[in-house]
Protein backbone atom coordinates (compact mmCIF):
# COMPACT_ATOMS: atom_id res chain seq x y z
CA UNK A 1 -7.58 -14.66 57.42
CA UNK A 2 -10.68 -16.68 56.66
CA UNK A 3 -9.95 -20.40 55.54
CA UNK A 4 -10.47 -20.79 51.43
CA UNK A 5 -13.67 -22.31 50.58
CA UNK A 6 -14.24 -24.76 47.64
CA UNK A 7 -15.45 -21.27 45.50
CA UNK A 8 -11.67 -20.43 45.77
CA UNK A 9 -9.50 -22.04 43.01
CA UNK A 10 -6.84 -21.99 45.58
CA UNK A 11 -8.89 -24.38 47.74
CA UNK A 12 -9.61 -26.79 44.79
CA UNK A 13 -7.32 -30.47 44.25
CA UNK A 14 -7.60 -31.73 40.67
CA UNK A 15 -10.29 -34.12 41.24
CA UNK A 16 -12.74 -30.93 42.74
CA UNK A 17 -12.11 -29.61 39.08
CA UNK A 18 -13.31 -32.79 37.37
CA UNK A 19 -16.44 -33.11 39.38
CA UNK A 20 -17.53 -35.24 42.10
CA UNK A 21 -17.88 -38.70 40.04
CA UNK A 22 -13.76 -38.91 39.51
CA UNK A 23 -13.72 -39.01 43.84
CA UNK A 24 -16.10 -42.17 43.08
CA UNK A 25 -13.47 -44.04 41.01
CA UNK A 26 -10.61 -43.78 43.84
CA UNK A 27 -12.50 -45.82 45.96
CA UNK A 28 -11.62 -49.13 43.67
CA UNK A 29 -8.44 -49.25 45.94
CA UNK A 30 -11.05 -49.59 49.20
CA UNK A 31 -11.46 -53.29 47.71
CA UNK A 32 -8.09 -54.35 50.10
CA UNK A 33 -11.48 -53.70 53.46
CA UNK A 34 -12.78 -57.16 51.98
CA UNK A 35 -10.03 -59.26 51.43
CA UNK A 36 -9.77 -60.71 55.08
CA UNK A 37 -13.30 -61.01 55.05
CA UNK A 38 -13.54 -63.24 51.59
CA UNK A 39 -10.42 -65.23 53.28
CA UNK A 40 -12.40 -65.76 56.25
CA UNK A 41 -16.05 -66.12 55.19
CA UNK A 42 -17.27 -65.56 58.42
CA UNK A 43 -20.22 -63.52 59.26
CA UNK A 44 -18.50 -62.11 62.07
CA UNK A 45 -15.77 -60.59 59.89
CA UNK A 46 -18.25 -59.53 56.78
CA UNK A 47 -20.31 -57.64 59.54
CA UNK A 48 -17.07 -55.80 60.63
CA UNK A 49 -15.70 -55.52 57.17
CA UNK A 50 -19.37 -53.63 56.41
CA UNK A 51 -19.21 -51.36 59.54
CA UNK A 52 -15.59 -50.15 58.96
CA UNK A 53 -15.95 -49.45 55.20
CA UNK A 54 -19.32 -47.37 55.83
CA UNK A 55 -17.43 -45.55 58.50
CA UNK A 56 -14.53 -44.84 55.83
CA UNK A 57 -16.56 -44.17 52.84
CA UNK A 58 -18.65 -41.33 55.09
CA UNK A 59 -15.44 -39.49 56.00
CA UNK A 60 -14.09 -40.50 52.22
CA UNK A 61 -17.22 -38.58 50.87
CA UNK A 62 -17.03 -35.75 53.50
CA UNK A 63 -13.41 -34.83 52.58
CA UNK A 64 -13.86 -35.35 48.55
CA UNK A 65 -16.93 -34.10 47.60
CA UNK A 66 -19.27 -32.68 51.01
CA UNK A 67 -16.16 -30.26 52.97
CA UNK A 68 -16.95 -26.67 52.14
CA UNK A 69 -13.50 -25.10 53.76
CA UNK A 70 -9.89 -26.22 54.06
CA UNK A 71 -10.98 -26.37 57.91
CA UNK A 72 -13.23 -28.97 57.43
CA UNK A 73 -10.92 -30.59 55.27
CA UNK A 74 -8.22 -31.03 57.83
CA UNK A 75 -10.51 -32.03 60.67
CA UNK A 76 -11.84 -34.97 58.47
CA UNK A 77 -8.86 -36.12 57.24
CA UNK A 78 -7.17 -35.95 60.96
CA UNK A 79 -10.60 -38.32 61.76
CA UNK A 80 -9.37 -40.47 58.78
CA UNK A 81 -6.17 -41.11 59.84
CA UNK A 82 -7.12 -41.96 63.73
CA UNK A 83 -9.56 -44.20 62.20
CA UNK A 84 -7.34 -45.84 59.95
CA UNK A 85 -5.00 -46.69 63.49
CA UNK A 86 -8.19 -48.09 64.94
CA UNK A 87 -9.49 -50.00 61.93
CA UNK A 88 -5.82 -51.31 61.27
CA UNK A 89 -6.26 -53.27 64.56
CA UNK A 90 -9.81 -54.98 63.29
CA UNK A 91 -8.72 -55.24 59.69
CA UNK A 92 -5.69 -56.04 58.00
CA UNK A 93 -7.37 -54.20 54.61
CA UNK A 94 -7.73 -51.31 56.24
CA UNK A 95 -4.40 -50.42 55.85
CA UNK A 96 -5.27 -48.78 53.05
CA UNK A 97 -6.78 -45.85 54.45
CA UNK A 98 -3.33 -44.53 55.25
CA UNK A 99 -3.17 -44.33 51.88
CA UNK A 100 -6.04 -41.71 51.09
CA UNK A 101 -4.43 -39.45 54.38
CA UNK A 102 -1.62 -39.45 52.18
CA UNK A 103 -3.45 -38.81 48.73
CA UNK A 104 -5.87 -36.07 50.67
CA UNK A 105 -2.43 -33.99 51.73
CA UNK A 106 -3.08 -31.76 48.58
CA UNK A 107 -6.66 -30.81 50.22
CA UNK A 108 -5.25 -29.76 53.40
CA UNK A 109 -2.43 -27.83 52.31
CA UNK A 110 -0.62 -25.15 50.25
CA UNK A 111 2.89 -26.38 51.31
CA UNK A 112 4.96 -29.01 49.76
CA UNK A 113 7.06 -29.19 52.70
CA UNK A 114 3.83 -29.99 55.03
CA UNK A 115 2.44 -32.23 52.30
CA UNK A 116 5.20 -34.31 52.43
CA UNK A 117 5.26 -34.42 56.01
CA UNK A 118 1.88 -36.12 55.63
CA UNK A 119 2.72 -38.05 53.21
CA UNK A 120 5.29 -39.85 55.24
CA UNK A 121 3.40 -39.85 58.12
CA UNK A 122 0.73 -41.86 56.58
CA UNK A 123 3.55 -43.90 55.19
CA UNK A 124 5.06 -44.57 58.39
CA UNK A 125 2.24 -45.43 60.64
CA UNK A 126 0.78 -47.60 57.93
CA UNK A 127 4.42 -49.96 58.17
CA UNK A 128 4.74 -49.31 61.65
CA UNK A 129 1.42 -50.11 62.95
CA UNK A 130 1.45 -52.70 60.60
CA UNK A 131 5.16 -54.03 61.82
CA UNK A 132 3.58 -54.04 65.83
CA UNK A 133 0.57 -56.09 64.55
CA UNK A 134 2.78 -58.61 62.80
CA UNK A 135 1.10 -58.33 59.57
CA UNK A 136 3.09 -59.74 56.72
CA UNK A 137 5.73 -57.58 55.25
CA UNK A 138 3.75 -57.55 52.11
CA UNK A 139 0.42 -56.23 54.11
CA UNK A 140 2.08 -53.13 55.59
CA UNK A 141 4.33 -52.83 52.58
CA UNK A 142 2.01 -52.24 50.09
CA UNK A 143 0.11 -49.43 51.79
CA UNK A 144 3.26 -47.96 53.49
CA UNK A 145 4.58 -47.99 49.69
CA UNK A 146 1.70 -46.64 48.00
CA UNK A 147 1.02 -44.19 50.02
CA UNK A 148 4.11 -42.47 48.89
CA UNK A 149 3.61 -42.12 45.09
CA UNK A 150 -0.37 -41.54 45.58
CA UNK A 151 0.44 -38.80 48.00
CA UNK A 152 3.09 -37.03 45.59
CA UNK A 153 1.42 -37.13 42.86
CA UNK A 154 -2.08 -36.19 43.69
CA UNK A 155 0.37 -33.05 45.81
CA UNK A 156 1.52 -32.15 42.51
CA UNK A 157 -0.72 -31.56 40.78
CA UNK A 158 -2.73 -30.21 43.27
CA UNK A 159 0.10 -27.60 43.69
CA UNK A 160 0.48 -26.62 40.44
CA UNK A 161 -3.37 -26.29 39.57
CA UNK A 162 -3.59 -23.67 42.54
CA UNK A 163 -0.28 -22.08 41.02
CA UNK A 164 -2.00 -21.67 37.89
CA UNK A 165 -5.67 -20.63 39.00
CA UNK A 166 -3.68 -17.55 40.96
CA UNK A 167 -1.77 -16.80 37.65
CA UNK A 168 -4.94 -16.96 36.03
CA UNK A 169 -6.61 -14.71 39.13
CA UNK A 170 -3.43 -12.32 39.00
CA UNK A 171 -4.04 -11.93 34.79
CA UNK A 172 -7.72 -11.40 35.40
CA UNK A 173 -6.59 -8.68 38.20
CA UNK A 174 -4.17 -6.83 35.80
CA UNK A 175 -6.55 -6.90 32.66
CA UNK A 176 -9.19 -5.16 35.06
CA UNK A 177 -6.35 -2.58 36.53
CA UNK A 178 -5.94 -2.09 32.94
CA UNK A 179 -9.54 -1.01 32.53
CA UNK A 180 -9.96 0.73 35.50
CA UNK A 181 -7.01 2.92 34.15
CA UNK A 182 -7.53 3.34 30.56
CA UNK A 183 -11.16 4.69 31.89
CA UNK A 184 -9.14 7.31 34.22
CA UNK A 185 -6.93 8.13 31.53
CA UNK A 186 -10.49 8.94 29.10
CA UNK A 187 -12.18 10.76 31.68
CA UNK A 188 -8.54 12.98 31.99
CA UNK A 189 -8.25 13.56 28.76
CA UNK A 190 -12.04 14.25 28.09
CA UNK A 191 -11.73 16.48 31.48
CA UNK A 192 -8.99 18.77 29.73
CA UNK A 193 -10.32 19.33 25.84
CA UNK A 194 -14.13 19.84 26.99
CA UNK A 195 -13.27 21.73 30.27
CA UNK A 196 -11.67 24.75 28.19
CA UNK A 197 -13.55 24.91 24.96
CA UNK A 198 -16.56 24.61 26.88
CA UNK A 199 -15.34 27.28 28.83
CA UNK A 200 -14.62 29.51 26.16
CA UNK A 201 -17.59 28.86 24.46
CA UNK A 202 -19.65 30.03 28.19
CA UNK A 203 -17.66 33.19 27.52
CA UNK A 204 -18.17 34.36 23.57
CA UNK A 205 -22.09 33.25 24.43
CA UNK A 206 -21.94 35.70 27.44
CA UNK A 207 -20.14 38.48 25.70
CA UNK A 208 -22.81 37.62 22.13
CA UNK A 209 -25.49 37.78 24.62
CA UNK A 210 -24.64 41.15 25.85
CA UNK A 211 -23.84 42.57 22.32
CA UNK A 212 -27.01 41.48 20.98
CA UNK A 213 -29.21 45.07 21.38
CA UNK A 214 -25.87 47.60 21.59
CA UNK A 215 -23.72 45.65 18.12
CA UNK A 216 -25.76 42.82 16.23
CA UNK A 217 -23.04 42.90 14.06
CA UNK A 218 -20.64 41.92 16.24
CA UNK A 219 -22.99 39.63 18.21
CA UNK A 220 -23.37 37.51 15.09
CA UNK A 221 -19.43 37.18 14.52
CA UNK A 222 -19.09 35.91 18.43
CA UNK A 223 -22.27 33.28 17.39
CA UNK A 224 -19.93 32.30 14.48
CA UNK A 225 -16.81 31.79 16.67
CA UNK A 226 -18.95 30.20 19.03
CA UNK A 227 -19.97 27.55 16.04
CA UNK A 228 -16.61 26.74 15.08
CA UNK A 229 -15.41 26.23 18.94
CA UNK A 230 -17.87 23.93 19.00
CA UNK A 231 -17.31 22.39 15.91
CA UNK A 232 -13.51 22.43 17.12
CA UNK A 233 -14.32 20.55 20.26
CA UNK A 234 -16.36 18.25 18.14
CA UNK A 235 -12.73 17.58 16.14
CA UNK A 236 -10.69 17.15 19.07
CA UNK A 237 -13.63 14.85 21.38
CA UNK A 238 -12.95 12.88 17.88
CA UNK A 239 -8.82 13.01 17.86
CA UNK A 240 -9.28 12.41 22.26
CA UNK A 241 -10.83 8.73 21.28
CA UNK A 242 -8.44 7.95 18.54
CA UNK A 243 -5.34 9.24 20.31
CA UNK A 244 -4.28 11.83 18.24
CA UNK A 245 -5.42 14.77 20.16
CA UNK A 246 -2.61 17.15 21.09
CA UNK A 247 -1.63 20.03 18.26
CA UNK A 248 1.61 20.65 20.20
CA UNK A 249 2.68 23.86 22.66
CA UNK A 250 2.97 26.43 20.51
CA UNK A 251 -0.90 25.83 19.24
CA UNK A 252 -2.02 25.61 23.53
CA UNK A 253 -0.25 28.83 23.97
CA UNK A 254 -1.90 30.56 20.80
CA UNK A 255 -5.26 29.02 22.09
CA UNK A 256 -4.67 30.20 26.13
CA UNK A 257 -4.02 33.70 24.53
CA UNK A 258 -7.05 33.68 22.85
CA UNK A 259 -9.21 32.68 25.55
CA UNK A 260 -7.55 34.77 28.20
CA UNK A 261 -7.90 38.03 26.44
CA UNK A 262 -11.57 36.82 26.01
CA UNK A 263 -11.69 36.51 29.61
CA UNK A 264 -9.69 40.27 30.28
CA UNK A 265 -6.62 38.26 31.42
CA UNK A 266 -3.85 39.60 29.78
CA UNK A 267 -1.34 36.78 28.53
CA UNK A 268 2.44 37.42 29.29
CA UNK A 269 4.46 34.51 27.48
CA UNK A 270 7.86 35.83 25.71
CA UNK A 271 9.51 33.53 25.37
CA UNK A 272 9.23 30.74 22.10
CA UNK A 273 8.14 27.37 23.57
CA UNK A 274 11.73 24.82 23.61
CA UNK A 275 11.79 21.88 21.21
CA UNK A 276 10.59 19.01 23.41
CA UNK A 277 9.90 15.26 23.24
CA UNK A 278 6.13 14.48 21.91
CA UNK A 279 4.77 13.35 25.13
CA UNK A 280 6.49 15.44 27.11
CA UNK A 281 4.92 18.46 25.33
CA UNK A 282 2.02 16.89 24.83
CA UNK A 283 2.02 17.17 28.45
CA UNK A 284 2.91 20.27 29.15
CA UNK A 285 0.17 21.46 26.62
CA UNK A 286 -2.43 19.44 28.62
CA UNK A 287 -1.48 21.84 32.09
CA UNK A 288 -1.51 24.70 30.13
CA UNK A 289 -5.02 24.30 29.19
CA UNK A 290 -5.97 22.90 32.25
CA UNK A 291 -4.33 26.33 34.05
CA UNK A 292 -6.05 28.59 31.71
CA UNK A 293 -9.32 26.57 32.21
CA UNK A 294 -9.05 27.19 36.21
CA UNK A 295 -8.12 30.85 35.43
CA UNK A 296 -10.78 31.58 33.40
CA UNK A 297 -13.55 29.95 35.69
CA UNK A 298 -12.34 30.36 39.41
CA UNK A 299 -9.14 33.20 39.42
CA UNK A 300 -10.57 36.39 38.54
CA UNK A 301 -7.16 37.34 37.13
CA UNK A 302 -5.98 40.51 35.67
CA UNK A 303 -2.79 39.10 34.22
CA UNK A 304 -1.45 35.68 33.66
CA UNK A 305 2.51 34.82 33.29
CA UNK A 306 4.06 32.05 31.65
CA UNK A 307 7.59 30.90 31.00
CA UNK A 308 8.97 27.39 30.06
CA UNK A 309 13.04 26.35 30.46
CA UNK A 310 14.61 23.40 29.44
CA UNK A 311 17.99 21.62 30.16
CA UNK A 312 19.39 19.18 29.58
CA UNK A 313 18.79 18.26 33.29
CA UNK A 314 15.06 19.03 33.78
CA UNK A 315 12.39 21.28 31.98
CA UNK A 316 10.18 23.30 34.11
CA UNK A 317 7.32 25.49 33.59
CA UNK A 318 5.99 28.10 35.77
CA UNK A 319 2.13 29.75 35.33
CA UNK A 320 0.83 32.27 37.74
CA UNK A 321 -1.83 34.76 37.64
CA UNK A 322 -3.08 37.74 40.30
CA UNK A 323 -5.78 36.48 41.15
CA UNK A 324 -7.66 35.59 44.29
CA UNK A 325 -5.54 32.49 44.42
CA UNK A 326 -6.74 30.16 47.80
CA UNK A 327 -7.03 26.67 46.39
CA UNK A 328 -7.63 24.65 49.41
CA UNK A 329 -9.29 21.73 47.31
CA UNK A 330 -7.59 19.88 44.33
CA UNK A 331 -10.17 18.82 41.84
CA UNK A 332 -10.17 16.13 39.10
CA UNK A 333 -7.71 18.88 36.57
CA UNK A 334 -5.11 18.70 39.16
CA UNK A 335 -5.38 15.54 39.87
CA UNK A 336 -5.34 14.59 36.21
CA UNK A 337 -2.02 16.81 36.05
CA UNK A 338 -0.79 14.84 39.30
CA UNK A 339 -1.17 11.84 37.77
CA UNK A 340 0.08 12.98 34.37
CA UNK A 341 3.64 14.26 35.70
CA UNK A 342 4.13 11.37 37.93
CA UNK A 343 3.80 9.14 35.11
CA UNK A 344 6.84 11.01 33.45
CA UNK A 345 8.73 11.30 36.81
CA UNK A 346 7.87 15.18 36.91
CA UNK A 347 6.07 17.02 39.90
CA UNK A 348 4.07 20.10 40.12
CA UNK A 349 4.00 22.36 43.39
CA UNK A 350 1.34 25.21 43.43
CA UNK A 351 1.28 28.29 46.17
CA UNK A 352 -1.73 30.10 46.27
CA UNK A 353 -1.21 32.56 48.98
CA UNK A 354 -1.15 35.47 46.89
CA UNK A 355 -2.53 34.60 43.42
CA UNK A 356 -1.50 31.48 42.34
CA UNK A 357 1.54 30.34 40.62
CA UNK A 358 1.56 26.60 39.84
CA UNK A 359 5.48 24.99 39.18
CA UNK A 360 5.74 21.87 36.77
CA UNK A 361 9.37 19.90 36.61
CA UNK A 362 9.95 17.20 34.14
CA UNK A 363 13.68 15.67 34.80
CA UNK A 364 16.11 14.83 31.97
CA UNK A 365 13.27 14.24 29.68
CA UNK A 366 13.54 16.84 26.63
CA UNK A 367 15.97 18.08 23.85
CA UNK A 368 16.37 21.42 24.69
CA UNK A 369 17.09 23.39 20.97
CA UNK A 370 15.64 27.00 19.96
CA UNK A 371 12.40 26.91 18.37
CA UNK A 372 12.17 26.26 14.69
């Protein structure tokens, strides 16, 4: 896995967030480098002071503002603290470098637990060094006590601004799943009303076209019926985008009639549709039309059988024609109905070996009653 770069809100302490110039006002605690120096006076000592603090403020800068990667990060904050050891040695001050390891544990780290491992690690060498060098309890004590709340804190905060930038990335994530579905579920539903009114309306256009010279008459009525299919996908194209689409089974089963015996499929469908849920017959109406679509284009059916039981354990449907059958591919209607009865906890099975007879279950989803 690559490291997180500073474009990664996980990668990011508080003070990346509020620019570069709030790393600038930390370094008012660097003032302990010059207090053995102003005690002293001495050249000697102000030269040394100088040298150390340039060599802390360029690794200060590098890990605040210049690192690009977590990487980086970690290898200038491991220079930090070796320097601080040397620098301790030269400096009493310097001390308080063991101080910004601690506060820079939030920019090497997602864990708490390893944060505060650092934390008191800084703390410790800062007293212990500081013990070995006999520096006055109140030299070592500050930074080795300092380093504890600075460390913590700046942790914190650190941890719970990445907490909340991956809540914010996981929102962003969902709202765009959202999307990406609601645009499946359009194309679907756009996929099932246009597929079979367009379909019918390719076959009264055929059979007006061939009437045209043998029975104007009758040519004009199938240019009529082709208007108000049109104007009828028009209506329901309109009732798709508001959501109000389905007329219910009864008025698919009228409709696959229709457009079978259009086709020279006869229909075969005895029995009354059962009194089901809205969306599960809804549904159901949806792969009816979608079946008789697929009929009509690719099946070159003489006959077409339908039958629909309900329980109060399942409901299943059954559709089969006997036709050339053979569907090797699955194309965006079947996945559309894949997707559909999945949704409800149904499944659909098709065999296409001889004709093809496709087999929908829904499970404990309907009210089974006789038809009104």
């Amino acid at each position: 896995m690559s490291e997180p770069t500073r474009t990664d809100p996980t990668c990011k302490t508080p003070t990346d967030r509020r620019g570069p110039l709030i790393n600038l006002v930390w370094l008012c605690y660097s003032v302990f480098f010059f207090v053995q120096a102003a005690q002293t006076g001495t050249w000697a000592a102000w030269v040394t002071t100088t040298l150390l603090f340039a060599c802390f403020l360029a690794l200060y800068l590098g890990t605040a503002i210049m690192a690009s990667s977590r990487r980086t990060k970690r290898l200038l904050v491991a220079a930090m603290a070796l320097f601080g050891i040397g620098a301790y040695w030269l400096n009493a001050g310097a001390g308080v470098v063991f101080v910004y390891v601690a506060s820079f544990a939030a920019a090497v780290t997602d864990s708490a637990l390893i944060g505060g491992l650092i934390i008191s690690a800084a703390a410790a060498l800062a007293a212990a060094e500081g013990w070995v060098l006999h520096y006055g309890v109140w030299t070592w004590g500050i930074f080795a006590f300092f380093a504890v709340p600075s460390g913590i804190s700046s942790l914190f905060w650190s941890l719970r601004a990445r907490a909340n930038a991956r809540l914010n990335l996981a929102q962003e994530q969902i709202e765009h799943l959202a999307q990406v579905a609601e645009r499946e579920r359009i194309a679907r539903d756009l996929h099932d009303v246009l597929g079979h009114t367009l379909s019918l309306i390719v076959l009264k256009s055929e059979l007006a076209g061939r009437l045209i010279g043998a029975d104007p008459t009758r040519a004009r009525g199938e240019i009529a019926e082709v208007e108000q299919t049109a104007r009828r996908a028009l209506a329901e194209v309109r009732e798709t985008i508001s959501g109000y689409r389905c007329e219910g089974l009864a008025a698919e089963l009228a409709r696959a009639r229709q457009t079978l015996a259009l086709a020279g499929v006869r229909f075969e469908c005895t029995d009354p549709p059962p009194r089901l849920t809205p969306l599960i017959e809804s549904t159901l109406a949806l792969v009816v039309r979608e079946c008789v679509t697929n009929i009509v284009r690719h099946a070159r059916a003489a006959r077409c059988y339908l039958t629909i039981a309900s329980s109060p354990e399942r409901t299943l449907l059954e559709i089969s024609d006997d036709g050339r059958g053979g569907v090797e591919h699955e194309g965006n209607g079947l996945r559309g109905m894949r997707e559909r009865l999945a949704a409800l906890g149904g499944r659909i099975a098709i065999d296409s070996q001889q004709g093809t007879r496709l087999r929908v279950e829904i499970p404990a989803a309907v009210t089974p009653a006789s038809a009104s």
